[in-house]
N, C-alpha and C. Protein backbone atom coordinates (compact mmCIF):
# COMPACT_ATOMS: atom_id res chain seq x y z
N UNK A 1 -12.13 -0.02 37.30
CA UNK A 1 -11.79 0.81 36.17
C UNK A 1 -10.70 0.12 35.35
N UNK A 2 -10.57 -0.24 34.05
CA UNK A 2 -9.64 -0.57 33.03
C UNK A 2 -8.44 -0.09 33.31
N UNK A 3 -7.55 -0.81 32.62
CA UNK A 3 -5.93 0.08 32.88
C UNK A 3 -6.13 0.95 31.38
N UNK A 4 -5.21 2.05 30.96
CA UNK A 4 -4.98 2.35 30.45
C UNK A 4 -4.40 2.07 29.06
N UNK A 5 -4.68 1.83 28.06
CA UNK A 5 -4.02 0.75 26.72
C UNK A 5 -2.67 1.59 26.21
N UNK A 6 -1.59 0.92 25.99
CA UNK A 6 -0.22 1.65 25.71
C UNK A 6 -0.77 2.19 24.23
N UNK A 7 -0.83 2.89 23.92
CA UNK A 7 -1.68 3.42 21.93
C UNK A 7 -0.01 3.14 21.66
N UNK A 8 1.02 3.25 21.69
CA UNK A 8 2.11 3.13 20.97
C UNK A 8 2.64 1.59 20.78
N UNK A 9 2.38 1.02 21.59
CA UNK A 9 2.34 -0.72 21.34
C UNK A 9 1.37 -0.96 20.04
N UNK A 10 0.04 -0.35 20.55
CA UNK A 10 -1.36 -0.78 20.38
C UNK A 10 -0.74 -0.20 18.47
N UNK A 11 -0.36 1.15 18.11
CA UNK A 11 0.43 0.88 16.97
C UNK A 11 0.94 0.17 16.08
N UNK A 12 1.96 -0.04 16.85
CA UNK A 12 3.13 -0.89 16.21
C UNK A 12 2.77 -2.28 16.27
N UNK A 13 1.90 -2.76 16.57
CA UNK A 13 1.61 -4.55 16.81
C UNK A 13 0.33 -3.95 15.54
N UNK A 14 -0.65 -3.30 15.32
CA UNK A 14 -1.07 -3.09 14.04
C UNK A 14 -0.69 -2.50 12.98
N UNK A 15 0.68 -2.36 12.95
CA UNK A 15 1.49 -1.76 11.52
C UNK A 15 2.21 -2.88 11.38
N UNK A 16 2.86 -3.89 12.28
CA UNK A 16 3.29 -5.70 11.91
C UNK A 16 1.80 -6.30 10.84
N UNK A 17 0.70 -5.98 11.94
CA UNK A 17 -0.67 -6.31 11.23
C UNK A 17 -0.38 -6.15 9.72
N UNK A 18 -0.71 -5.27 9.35
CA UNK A 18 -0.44 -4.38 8.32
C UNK A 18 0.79 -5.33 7.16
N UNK A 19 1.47 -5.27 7.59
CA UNK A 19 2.55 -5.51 7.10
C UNK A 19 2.23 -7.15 6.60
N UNK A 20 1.93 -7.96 7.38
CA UNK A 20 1.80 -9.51 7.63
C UNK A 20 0.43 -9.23 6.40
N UNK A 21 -0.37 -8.63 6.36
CA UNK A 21 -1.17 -8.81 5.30
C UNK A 21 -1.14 -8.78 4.01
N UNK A 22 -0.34 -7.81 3.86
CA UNK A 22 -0.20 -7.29 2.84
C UNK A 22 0.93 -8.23 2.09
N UNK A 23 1.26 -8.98 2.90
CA UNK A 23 2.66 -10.16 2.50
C UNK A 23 1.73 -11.19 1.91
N UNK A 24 0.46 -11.80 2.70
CA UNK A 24 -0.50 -12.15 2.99
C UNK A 24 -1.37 -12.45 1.17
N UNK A 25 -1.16 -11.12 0.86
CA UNK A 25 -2.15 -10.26 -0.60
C UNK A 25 -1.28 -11.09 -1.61
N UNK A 26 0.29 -10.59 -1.03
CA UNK A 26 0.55 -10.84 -2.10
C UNK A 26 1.34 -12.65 -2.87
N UNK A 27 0.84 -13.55 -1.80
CA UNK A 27 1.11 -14.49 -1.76
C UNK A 27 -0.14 -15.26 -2.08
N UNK A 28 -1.29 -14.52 -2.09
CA UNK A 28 -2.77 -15.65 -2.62
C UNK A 28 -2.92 -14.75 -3.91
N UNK A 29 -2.56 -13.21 -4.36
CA UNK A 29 -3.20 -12.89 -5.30
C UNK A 29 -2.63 -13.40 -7.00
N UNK A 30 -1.96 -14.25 -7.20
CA UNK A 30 -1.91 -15.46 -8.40
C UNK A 30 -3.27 -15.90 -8.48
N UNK A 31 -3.51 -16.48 -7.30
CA UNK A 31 -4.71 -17.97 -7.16
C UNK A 31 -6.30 -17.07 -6.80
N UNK A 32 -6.29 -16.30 -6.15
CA UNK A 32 -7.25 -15.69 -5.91
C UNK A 32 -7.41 -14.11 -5.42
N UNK A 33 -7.55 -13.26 -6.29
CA UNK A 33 -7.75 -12.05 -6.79
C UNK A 33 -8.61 -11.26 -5.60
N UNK A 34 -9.90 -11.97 -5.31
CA UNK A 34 -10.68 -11.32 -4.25
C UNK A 34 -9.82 -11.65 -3.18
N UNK A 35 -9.67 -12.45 -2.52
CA UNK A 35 -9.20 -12.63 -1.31
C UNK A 35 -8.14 -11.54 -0.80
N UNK A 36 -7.09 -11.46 -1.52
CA UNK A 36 -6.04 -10.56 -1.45
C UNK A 36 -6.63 -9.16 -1.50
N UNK A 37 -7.42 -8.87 -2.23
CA UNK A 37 -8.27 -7.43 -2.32
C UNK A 37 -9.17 -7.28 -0.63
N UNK A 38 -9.55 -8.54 -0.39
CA UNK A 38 -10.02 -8.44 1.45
C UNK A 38 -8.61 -8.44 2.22
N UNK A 39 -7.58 -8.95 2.09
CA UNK A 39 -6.35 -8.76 2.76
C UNK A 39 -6.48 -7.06 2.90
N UNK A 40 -6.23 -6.13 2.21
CA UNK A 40 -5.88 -5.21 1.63
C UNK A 40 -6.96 -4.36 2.42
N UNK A 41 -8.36 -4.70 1.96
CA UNK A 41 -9.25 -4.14 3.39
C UNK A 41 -9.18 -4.23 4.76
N UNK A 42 -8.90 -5.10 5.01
CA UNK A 42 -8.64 -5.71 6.52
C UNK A 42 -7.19 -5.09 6.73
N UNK A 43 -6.31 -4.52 6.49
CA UNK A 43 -4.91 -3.58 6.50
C UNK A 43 -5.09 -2.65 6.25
N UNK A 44 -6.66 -1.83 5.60
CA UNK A 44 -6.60 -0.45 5.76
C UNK A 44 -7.25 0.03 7.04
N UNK A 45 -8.17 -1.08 6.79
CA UNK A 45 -9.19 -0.76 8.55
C UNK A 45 -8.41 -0.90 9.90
N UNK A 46 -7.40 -2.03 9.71
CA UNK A 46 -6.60 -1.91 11.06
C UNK A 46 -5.46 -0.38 10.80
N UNK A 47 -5.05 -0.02 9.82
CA UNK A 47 -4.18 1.12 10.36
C UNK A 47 -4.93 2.54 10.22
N UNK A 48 -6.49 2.03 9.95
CA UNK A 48 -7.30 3.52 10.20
C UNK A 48 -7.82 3.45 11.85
N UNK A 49 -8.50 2.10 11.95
CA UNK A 49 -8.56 2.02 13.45
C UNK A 49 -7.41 2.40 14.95
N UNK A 50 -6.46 2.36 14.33
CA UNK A 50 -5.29 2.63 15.04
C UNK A 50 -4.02 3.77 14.95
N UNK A 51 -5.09 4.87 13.81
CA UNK A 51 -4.21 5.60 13.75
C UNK A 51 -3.09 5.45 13.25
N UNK A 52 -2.40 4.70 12.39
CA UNK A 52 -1.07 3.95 12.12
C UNK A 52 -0.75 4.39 10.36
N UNK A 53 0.06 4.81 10.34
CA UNK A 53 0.50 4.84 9.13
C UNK A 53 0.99 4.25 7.81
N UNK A 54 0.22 3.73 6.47
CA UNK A 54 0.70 2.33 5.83
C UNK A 54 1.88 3.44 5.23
N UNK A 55 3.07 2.11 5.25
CA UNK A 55 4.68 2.12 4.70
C UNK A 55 4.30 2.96 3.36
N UNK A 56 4.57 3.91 2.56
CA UNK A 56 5.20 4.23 1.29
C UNK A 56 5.47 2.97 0.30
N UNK A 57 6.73 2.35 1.01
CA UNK A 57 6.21 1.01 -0.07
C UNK A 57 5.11 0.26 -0.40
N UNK A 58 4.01 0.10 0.75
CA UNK A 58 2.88 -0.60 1.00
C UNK A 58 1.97 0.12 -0.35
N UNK A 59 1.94 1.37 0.64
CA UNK A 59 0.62 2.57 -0.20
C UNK A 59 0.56 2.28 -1.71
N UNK A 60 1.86 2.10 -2.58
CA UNK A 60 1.62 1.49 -3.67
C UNK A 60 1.23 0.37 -4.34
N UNK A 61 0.76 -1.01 -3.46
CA UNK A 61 0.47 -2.17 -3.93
C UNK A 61 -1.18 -1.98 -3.82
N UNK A 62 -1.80 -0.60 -3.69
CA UNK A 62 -3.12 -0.97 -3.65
C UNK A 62 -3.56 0.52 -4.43
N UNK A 63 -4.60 0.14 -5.14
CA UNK A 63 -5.69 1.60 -5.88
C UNK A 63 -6.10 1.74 -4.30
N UNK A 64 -5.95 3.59 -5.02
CA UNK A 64 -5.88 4.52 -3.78
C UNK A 64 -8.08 4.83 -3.95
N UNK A 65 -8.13 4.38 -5.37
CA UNK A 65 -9.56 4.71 -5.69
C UNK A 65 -10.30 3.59 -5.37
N UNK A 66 -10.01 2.18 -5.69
CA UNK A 66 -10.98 1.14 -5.40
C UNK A 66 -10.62 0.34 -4.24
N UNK A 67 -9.49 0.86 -4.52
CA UNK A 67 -8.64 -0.28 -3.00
C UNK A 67 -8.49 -2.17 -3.35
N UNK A 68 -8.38 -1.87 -4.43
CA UNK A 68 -7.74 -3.30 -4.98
C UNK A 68 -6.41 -3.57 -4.92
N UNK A 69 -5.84 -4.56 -4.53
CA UNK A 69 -4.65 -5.16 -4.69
C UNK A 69 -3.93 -5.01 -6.01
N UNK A 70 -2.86 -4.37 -6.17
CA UNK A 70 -2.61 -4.50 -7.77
C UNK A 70 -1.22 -5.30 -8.11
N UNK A 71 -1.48 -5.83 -9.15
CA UNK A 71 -0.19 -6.80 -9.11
C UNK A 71 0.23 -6.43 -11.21
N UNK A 72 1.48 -5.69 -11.43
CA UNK A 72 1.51 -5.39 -12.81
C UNK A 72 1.32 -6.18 -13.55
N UNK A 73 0.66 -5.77 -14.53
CA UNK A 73 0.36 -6.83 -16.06
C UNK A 73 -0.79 -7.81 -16.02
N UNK A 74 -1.32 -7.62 -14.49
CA UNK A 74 -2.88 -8.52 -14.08
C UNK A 74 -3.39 -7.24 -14.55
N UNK A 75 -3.81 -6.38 -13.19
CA UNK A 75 -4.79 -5.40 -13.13
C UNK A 75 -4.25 -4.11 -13.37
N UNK A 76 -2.85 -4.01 -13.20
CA UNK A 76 -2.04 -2.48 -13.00
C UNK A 76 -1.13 -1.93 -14.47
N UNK A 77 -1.59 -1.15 -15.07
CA UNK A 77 -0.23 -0.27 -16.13
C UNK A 77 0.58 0.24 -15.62
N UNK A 78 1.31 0.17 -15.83
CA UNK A 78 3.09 1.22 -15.12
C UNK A 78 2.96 1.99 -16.35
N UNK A 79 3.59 3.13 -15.84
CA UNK A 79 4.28 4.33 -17.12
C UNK A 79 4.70 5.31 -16.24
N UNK A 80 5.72 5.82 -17.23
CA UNK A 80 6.44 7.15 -16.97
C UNK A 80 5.93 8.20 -17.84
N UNK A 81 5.63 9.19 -17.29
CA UNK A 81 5.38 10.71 -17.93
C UNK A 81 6.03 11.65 -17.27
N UNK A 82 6.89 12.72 -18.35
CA UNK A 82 7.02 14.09 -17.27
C UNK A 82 7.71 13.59 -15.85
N UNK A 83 8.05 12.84 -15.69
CA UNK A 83 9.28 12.48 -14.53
C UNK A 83 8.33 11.98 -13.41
N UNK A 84 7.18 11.27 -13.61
CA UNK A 84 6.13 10.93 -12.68
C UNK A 84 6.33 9.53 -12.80
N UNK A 85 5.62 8.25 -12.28
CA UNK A 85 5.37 7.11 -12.50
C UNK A 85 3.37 7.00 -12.46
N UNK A 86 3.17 6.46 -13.44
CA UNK A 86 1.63 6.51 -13.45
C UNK A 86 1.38 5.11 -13.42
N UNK A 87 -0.04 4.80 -12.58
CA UNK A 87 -0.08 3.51 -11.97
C UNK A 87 -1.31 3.75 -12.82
N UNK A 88 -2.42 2.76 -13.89
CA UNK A 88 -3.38 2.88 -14.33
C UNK A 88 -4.15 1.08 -13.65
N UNK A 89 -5.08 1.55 -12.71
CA UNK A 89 -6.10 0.53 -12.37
C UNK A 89 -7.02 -0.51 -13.63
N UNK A 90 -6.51 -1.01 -14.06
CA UNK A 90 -7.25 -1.81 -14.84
C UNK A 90 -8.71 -2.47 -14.45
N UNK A 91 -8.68 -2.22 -12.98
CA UNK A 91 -10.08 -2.51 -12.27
C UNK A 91 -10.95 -1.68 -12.86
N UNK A 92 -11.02 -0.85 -11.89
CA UNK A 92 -11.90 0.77 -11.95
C UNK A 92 -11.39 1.71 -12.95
N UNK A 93 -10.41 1.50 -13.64
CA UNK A 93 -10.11 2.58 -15.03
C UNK A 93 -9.14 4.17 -14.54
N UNK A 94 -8.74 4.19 -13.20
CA UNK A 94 -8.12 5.35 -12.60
C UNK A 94 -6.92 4.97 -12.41
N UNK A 95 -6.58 6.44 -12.19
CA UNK A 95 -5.11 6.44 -12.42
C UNK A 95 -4.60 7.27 -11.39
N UNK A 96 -3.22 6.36 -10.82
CA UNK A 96 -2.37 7.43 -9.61
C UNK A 96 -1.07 7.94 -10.25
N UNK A 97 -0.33 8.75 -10.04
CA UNK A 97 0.09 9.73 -10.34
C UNK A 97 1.48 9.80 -8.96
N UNK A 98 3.01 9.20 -8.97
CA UNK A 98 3.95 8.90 -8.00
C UNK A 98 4.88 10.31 -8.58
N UNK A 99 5.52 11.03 -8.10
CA UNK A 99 6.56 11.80 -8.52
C UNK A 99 7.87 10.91 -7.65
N UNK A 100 8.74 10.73 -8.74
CA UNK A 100 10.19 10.02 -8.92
C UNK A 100 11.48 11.41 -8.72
N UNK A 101 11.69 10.84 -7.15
CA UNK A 101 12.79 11.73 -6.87
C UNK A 101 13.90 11.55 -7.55
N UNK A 102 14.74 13.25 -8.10
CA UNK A 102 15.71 12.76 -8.54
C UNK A 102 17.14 12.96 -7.43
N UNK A 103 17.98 11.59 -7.65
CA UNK A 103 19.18 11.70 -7.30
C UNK A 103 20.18 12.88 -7.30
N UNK A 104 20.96 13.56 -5.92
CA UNK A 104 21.54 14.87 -5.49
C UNK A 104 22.82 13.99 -5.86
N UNK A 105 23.47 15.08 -6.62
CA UNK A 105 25.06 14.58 -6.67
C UNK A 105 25.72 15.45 -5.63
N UNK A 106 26.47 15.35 -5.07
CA UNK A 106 27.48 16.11 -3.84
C UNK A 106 28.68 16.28 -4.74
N UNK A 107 28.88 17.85 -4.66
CA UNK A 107 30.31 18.58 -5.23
C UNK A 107 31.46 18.25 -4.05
N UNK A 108 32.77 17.67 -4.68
CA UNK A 108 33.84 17.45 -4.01
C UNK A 108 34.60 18.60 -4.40
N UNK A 109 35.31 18.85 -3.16
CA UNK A 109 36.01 20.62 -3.71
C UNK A 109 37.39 19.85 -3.79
């Protein structure tokens, strides 16, 4: 019978995954556009296979609709509306939608 697989190792050694790719994306996507867009697949499938959660910072370097790599002023629009940040896919023509926390000032008595 197999031993048992640690799932919390088995995690965290595919959220490094994750991470190493996406470094990966963004170091070929100058020179080559597809490749980095397969980086980007191959980092969603390992942290869906594993249950693993992509970083907040991560979640934004890719369309949540086509799952392309986006890099601004190639494929991606930035804008602000209404206190949001809007990401417009120049790929597929969609648009994500970030709400921009605002900064708590603390009263000194």
């Amino acid at each position: 019978m197999a031993k048992p697989r640690d799932k919390k190792a088995q995690k965290e050694a595919a959220l490094e995954r994750v991470k190493e790719l996406f470094k990966q994306a963004a170091g070929i996507a100058p020179k080559n556009m597809a490749r980095a867009n397969r980086y980007v697949a191959l980092a969603r499938k390992m942290a869906m296979r594993y249950n693993a959660k992509i970083p907040a910072s991560l979640q934004r370097k890719f369309c949540k609709h086509c799952y392309h790599y986006l890099v601004p002023g190639v494929n991606l629009r930035v804008r602000t509306h209404l206190g949001k940040v809007v990401y417009y896919c120049k790929d597929c023509k969609k648009h994500m939608r970030f709400v921009v926390k605002k900064k708590t000032t603390v009263k000194k008595k």
